[in-house]
Protein backbone atom coordinates (compact mmCIF):
# COMPACT_ATOMS: atom_id res chain seq x y z
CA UNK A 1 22.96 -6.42 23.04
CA UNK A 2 20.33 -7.66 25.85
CA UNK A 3 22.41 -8.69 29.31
CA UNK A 4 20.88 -12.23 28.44
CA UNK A 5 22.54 -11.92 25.28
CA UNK A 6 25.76 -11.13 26.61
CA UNK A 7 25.43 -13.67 29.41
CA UNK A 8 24.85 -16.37 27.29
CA UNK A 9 28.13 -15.70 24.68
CA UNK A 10 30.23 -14.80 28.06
CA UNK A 11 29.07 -18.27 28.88
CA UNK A 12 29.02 -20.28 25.75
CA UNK A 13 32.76 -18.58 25.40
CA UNK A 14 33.87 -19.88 29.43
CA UNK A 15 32.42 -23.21 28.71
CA UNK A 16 34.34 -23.66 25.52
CA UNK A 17 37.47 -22.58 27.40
CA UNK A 18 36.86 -25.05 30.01
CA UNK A 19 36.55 -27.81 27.72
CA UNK A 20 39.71 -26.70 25.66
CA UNK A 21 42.30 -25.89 28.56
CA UNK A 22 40.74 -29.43 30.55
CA UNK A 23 42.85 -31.41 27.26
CA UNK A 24 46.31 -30.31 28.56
CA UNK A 25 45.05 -31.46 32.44
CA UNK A 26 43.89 -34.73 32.05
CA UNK A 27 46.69 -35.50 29.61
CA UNK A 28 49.36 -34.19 32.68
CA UNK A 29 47.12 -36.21 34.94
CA UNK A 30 46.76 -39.76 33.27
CA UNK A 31 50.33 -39.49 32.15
CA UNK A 32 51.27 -38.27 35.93
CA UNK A 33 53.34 -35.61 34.97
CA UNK A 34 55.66 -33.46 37.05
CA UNK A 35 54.23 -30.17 35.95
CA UNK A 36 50.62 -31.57 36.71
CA UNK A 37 50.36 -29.19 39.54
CA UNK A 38 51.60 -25.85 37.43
CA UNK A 39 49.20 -27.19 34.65
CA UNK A 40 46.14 -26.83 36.50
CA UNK A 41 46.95 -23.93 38.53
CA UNK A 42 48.18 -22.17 35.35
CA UNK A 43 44.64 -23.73 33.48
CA UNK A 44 42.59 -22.48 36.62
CA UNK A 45 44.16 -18.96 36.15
CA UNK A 46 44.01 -18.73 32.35
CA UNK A 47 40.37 -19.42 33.06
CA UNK A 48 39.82 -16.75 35.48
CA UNK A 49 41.35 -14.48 33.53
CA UNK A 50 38.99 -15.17 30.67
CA UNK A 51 35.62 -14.99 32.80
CA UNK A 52 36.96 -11.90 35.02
CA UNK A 53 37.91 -9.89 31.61
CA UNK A 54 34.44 -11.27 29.56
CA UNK A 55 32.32 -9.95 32.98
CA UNK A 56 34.15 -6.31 32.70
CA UNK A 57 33.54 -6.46 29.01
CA UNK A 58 29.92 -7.01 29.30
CA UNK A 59 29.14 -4.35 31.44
CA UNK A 60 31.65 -1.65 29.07
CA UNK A 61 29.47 -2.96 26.45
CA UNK A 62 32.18 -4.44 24.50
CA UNK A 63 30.22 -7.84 23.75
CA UNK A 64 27.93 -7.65 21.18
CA UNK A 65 25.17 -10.09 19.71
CA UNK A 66 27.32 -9.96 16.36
CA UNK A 67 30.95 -9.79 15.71
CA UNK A 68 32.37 -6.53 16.35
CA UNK A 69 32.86 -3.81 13.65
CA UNK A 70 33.96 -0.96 15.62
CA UNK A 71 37.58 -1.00 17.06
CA UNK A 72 38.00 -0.36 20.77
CA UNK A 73 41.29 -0.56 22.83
CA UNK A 74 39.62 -2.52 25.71
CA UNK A 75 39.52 -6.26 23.84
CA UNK A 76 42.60 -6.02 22.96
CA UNK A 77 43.96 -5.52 26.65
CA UNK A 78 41.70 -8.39 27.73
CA UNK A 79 43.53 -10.45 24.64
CA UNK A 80 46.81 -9.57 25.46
CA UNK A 81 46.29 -10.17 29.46
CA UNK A 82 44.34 -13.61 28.44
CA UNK A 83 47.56 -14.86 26.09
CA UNK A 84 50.02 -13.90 28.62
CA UNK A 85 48.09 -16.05 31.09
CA UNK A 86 47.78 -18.97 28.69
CA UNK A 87 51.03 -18.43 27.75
CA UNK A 88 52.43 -19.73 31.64
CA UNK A 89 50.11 -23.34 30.27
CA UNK A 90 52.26 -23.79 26.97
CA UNK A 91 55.54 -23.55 29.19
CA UNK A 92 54.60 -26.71 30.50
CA UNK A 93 52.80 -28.69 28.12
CA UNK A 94 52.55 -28.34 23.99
CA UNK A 95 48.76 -29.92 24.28
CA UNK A 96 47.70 -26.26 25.59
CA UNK A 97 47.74 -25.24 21.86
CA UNK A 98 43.89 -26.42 21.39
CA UNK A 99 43.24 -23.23 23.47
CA UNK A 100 44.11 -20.94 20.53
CA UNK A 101 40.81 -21.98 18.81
CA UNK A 102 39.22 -19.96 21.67
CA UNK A 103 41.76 -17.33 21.89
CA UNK A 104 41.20 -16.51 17.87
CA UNK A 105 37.84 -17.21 18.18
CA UNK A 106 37.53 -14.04 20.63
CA UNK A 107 39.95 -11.85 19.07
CA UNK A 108 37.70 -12.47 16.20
CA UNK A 109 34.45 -11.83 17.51
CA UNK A 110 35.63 -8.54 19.76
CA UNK A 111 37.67 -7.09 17.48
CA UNK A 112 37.16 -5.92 13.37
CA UNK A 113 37.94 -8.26 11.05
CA UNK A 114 41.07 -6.56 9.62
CA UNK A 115 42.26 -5.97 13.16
CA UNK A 116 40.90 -9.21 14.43
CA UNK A 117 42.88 -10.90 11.37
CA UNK A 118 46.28 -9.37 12.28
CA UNK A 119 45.84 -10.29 15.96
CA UNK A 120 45.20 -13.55 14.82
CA UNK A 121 48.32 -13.59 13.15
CA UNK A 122 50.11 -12.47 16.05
CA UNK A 123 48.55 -15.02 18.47
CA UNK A 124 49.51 -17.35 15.71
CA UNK A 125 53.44 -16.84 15.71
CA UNK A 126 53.20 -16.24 19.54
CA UNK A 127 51.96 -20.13 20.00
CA UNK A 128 54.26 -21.49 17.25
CA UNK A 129 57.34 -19.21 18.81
CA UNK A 130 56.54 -20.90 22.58
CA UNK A 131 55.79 -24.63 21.42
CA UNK A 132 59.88 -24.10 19.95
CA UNK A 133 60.93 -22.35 22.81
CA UNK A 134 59.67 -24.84 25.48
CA UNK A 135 59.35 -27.90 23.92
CA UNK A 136 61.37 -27.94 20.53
CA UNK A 137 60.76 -27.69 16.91
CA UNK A 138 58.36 -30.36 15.09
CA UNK A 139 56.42 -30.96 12.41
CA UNK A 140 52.91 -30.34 15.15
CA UNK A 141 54.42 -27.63 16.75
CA UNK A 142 53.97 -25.47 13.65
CA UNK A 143 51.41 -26.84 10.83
CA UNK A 144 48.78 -27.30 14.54
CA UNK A 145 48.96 -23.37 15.12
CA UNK A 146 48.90 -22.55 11.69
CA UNK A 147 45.99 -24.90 10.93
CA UNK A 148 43.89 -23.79 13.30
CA UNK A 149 44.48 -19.71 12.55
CA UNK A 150 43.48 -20.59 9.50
CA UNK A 151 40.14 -22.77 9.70
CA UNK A 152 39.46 -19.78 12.52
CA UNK A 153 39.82 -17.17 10.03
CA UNK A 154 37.74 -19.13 7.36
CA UNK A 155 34.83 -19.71 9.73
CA UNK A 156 35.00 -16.40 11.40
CA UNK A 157 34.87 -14.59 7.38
CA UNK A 158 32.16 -16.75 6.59
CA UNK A 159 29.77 -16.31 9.30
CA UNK A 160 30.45 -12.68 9.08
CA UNK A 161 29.78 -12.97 5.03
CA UNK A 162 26.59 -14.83 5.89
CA UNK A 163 25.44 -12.35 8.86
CA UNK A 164 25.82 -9.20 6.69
CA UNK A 165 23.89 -11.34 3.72
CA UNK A 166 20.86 -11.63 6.41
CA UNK A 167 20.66 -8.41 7.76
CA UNK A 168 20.31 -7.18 3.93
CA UNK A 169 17.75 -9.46 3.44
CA UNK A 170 16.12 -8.45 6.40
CA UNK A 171 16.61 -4.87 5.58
CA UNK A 172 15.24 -5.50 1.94
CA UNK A 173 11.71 -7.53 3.61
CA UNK A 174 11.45 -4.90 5.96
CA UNK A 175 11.56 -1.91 2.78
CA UNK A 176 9.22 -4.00 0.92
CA UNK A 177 6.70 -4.21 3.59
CA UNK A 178 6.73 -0.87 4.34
CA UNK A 179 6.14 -0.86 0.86
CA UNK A 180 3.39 -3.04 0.78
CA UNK A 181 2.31 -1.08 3.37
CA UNK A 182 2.01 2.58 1.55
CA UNK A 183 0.80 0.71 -1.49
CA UNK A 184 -2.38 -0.46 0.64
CA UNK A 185 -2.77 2.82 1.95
CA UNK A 186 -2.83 4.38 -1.15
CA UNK A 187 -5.22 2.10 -3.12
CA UNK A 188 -7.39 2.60 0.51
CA UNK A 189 -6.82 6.20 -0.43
CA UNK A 190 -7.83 5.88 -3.82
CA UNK A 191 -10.96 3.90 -3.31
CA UNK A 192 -12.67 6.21 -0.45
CA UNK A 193 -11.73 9.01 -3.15
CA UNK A 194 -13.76 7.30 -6.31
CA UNK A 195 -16.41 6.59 -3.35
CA UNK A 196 -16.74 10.11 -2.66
CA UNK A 197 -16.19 11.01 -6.79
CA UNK A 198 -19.45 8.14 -7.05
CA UNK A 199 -21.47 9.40 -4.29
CA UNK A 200 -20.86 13.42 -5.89
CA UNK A 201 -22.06 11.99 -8.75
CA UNK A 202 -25.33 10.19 -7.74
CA UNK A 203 -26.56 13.63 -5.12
CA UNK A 204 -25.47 16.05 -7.93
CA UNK A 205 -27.82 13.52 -10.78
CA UNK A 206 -30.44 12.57 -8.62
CA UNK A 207 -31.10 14.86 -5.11
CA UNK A 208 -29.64 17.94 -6.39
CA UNK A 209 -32.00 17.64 -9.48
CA UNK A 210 -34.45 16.90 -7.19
CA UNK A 211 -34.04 19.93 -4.82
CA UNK A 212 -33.57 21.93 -7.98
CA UNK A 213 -37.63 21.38 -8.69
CA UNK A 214 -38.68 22.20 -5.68
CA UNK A 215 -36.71 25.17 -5.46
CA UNK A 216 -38.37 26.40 -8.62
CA UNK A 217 -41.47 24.78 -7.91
CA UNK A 218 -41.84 27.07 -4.81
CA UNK A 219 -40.69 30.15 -6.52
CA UNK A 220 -43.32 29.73 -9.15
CA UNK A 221 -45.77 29.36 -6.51
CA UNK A 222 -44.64 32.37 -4.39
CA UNK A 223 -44.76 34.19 -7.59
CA UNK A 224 -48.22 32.68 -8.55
CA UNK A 225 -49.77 34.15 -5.05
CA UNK A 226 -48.51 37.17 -5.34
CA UNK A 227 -50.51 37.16 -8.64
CA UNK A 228 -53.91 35.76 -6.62
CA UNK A 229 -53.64 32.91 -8.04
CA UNK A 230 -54.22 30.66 -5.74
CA UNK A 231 -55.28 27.40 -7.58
CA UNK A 232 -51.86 27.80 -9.66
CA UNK A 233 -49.82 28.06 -6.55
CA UNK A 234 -51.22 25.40 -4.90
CA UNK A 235 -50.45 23.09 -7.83
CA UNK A 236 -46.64 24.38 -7.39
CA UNK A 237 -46.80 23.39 -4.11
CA UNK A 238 -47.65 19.66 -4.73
CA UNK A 239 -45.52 19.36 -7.31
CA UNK A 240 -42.61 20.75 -4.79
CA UNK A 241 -44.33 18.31 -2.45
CA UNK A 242 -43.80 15.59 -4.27
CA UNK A 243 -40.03 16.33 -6.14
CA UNK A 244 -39.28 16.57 -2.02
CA UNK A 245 -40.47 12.97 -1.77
CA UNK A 246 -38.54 12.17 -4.46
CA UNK A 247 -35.03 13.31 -3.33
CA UNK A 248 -35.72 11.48 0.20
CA UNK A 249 -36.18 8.62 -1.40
CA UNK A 250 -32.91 8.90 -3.75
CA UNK A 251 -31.51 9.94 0.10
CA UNK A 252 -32.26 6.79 0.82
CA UNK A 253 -31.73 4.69 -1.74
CA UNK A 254 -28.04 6.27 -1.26
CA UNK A 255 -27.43 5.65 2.12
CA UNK A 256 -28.58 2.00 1.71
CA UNK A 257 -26.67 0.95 -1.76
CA UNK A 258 -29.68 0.47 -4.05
CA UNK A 259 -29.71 1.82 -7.58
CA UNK A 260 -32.77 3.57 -9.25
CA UNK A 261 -35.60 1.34 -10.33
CA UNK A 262 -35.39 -0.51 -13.30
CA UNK A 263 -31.80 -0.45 -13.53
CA UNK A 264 -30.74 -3.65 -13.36
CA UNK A 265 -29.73 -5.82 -16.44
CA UNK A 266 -32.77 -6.59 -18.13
CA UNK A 267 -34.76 -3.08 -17.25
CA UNK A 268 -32.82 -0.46 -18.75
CA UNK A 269 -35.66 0.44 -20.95
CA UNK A 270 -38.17 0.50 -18.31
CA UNK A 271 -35.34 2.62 -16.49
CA UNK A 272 -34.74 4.98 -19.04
CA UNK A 273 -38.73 5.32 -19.96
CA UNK A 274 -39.25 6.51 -16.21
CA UNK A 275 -36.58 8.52 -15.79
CA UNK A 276 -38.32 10.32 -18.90
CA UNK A 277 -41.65 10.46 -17.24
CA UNK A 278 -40.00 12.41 -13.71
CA UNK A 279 -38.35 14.64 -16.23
CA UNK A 280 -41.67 15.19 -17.70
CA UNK A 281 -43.33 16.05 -14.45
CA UNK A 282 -40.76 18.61 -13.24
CA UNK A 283 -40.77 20.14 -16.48
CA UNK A 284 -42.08 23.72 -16.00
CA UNK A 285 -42.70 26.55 -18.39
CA UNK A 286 -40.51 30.03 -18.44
CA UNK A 287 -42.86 33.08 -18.74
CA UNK A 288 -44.73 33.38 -22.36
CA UNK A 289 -43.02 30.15 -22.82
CA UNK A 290 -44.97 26.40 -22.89
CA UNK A 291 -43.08 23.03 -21.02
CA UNK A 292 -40.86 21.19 -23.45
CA UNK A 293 -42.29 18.07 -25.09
CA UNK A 294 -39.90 15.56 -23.74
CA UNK A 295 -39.83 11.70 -25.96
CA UNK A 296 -38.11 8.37 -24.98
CA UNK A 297 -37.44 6.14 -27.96
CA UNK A 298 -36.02 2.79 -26.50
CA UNK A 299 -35.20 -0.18 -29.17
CA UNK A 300 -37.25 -3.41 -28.30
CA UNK A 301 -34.07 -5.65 -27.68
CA UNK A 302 -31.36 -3.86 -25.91
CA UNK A 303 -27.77 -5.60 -24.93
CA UNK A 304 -28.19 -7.26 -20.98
CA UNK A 305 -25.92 -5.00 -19.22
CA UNK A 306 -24.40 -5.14 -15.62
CA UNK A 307 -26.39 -3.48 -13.06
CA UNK A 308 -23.05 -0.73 -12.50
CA UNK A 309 -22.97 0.11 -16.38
CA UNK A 310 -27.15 0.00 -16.39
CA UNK A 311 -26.70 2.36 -13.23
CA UNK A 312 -24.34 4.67 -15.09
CA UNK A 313 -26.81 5.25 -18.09
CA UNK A 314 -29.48 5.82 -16.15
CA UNK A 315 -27.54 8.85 -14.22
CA UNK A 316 -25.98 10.44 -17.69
CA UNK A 317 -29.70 10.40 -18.61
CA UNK A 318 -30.49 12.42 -15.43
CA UNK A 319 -28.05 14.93 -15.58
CA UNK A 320 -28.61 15.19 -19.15
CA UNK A 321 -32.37 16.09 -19.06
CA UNK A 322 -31.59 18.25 -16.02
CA UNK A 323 -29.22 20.53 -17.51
CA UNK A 324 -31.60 20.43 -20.32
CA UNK A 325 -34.27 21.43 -18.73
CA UNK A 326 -32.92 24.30 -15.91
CA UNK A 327 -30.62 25.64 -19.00
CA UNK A 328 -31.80 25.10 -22.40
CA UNK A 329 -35.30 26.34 -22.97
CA UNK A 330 -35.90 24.04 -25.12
CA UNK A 331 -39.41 23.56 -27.04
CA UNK A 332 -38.31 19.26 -27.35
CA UNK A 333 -35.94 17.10 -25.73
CA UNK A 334 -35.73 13.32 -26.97
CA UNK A 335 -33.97 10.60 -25.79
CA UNK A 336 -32.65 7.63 -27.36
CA UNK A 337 -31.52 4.39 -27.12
CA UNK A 338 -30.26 1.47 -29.54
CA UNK A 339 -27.23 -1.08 -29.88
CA UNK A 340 -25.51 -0.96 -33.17
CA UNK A 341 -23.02 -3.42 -34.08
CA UNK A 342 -21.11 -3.96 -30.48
CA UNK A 343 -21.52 -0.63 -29.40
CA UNK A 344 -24.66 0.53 -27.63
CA UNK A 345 -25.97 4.34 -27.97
CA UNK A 346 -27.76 6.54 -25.77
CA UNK A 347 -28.55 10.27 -27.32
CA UNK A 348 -30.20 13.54 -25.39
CA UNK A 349 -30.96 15.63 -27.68
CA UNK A 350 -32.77 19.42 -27.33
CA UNK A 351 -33.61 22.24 -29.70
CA UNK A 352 -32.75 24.70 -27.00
CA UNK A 353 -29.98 27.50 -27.01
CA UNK A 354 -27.29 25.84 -26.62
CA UNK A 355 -24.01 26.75 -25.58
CA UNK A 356 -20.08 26.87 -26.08
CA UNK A 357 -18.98 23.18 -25.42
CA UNK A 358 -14.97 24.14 -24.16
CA UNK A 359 -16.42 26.74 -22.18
CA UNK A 360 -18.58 24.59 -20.53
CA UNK A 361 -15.77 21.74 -19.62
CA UNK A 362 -12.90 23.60 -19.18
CA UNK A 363 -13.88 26.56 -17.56
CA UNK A 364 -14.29 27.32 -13.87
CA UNK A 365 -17.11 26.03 -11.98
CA UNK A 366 -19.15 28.37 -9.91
CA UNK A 367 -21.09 28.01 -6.93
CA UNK A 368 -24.37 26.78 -8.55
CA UNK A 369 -22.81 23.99 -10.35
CA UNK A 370 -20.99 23.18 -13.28
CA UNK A 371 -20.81 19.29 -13.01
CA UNK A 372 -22.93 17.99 -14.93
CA UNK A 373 -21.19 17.57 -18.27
CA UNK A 374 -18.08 17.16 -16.92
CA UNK A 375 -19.79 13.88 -14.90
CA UNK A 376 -21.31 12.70 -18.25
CA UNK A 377 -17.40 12.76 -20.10
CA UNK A 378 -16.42 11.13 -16.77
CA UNK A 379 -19.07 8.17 -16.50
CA UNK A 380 -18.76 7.25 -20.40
CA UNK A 381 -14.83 6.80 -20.14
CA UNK A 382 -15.45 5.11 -16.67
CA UNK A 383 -18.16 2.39 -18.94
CA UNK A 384 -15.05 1.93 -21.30
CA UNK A 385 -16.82 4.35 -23.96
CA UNK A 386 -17.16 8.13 -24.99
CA UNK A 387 -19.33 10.85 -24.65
CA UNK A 388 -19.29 13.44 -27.78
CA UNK A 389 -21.04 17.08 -26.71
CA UNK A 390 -22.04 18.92 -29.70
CA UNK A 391 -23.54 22.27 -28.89
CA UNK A 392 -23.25 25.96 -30.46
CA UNK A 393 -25.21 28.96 -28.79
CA UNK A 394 -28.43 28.81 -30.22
CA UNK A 395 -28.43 25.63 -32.04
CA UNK A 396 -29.71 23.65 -29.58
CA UNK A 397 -27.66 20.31 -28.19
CA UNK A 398 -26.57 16.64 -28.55
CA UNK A 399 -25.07 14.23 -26.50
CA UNK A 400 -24.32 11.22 -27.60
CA UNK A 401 -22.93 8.39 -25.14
CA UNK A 402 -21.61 5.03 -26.83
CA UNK A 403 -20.18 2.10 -25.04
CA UNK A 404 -18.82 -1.36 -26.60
CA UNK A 405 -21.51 -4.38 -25.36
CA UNK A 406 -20.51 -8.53 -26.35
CA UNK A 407 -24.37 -8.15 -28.21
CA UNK A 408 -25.91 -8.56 -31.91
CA UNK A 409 -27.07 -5.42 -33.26
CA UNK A 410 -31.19 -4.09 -32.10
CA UNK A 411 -33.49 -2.62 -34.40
CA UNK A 412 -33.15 1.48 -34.00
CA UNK A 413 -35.58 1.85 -36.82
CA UNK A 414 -38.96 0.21 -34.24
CA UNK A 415 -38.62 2.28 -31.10
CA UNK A 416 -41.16 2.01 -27.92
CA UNK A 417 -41.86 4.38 -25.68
């Protein structure tokens, strides 16, 4: 308890005594009683007693800001001394029993409640036992003690009943903030997590494709001037050149929040057209081999979509023709795109090797990759949709993305390009 806490009670406690043990002195003094003298001196000493013994409590730390729950042998001294002193007051007059409201109010407040009730019991029949001593038995001298012990005892239960109610309320805001607290954290958590999962996704479907074709591009050209061929290597070189202009752009276009070209609602077939076309250009042919034909086939009409879903396609068609094109060997690759009912479709398809599909997603990823398909699965569910991977080792492979759209159905039969 803070010493102005404990100041404060030692002082709302003096000034209550005061006003209680001043009834008996101005009734001896208007009524110009003979004991008027021994009533004050008694009062003043009774009072003393009280301040003297609430000082030397204080500083034990006895006093608390609540009512006491642990039992120490030190109140009940200062009660006993205190009673014994007010007990010299009710020798002389029976209006001295008003002081017993601060008497139990302190044994209450100092002591337990179980031990502060019995005390209370005992100060109880100690009042009623000197009232009949000094000044005879009546019908005051008894129900008054009794009355007050027990409105004392009522109050004193109550406020403790409605002090132990608040501090578990307190304790319950205080567990459900801290609550509040980790639940913040952990959707913070969660979010810079899928920021990092989103960002992985974009560099691994657009830079790392990028960086991809220039590797190659370069090696074909090394390879092409070891050969003396010097026109041939050169046009590796620009097309490395240029790939490299494309991934700092993409760098860019990262760092600053924009989404690829032509991705926004109302250009997803322009989008997916020129993501065809870059595939197209980094497209290179294996040795005794010729670069595979790649097709777009984009209904007319397709569903508006939100720039994020638009976004989305866009990238499973990236990674899609990249894996196609670094992995499959493929002689054609054609992509696809019509709404059918409520559901919108977007197919990559390749006559290439193929390749086990479980092996693919559920085994481990080395250090040159592995993503790709698993980001596809991952982007589809993400759009609300599905991404089915049908693939066998040398049959070649199709994946086919379909998410639910609120749209009427396109034509798939009238493609453009």
């Amino acid at each position: 308890m803070p010493t102005s806490a404990r100041t404060s009670y030692v002082a709302g406690a003096a000034s209550l005594a005061c006003a209680l043990l001043a009834i008996p002195v101005i009734e001896s003094v208007v009524t110009s009683a003979p004991h008027t003298t021994s009533v004050v001196l008694f009062s003043l000493v009774t009072l003393f007693v009280m301040l003297a013994g609430g000082v030397w409590l204080m500083r034990v730390g006895d006093i608390r800001a609540e009512p006491s729950t642990v039992f120490s042998w030190r109140p009940l001294v200062y009660i006993a001394v205190l009673a014994s002193a007010w007990a010299m007051v009710i020798a002389k007059t029976p209006h001295a029993t008003y002081f017993l409201f601060a008497l139990i109010g302190t044994s209450q407040w100092l002591l337990p409640e179980r031990t502060g009730s019995f005390v209370t019991l005992g100060l109880t029949a100690f009042t009623i036992a000197g009232q009949v001593f000094h000044h005879g038995a009546s019908t005051g001298t008894i129900v008054g003690p009794l009355l007050i012990a027990v409105l004392m005892l009522a109050f004193m239960h109550m406020y403790r009943a409605m002090r132990s109610e608040a501090l578990q309320k307190n304790a319950v805001i205080a567990e459900l903030r801290d609550a509040q607290g980790q639940l913040v954290d952990s959707e913070r958590e969660k979010a810079r997590i899928a920021e990092r999962e989103r960002l992985g996704r974009d560099l691994h479907d657009t830079t790392a494709q990028s960086l991809s074709s220039v590797v190659l591009r370069l090696g074909l050209a090394e390879e092409a001037l070891g050969a003396g061929e010097s026109a041939g290597a050169l046009e590796h070189v620009r097309s490395a050149s240029d790939a490299t202009s494309e991934a700092l752009s993409e760098i860019r276009n990262a760092i600053t929040h924009l989404t690829p070209k032509g991705s926004g609602s109302t250009r997803l077939e322009a989008a997916l057209v020129r993501v065809a076309e870059t595939a197209r250009s980094r497209a290179v042919a294996g040795p005794g081999e010729s670069a595979p034909v790649i097709e777009c086939s984009v209904a007319p009409e397709l569903p508006e979509l939100d720039m994020t879903t638009a976004t989305s396609l866009v990238r499973i068609v990236q990674s899609s023709l990249a894996n196609a094109l670094e992995h499959a060997h493929a002689s054609r690759i054609d992509v696809r795109a019509f709404a059918e009912g409520a559901e919108l479709h977007v197919d990559i398809e390749d006559d290439g090797l193929g390749f086990d599909v479980d092996e693919a997603l559920l085994g481990s990823r080395g250090d040159n990759g592995g993503y790709g398909l698993g980001f596809v699965v991952q982007r589809s569910r993400e759009l609300g949709g599905n991404a089915a991977i049908i693939a066998a080792p040398g049959e070649g492979t199709l994946i086919s993305v379909t998410i639910p759209v609120p749209t009427a159905p396109s034509d798939p039969t009238n493609p453009t390009s």
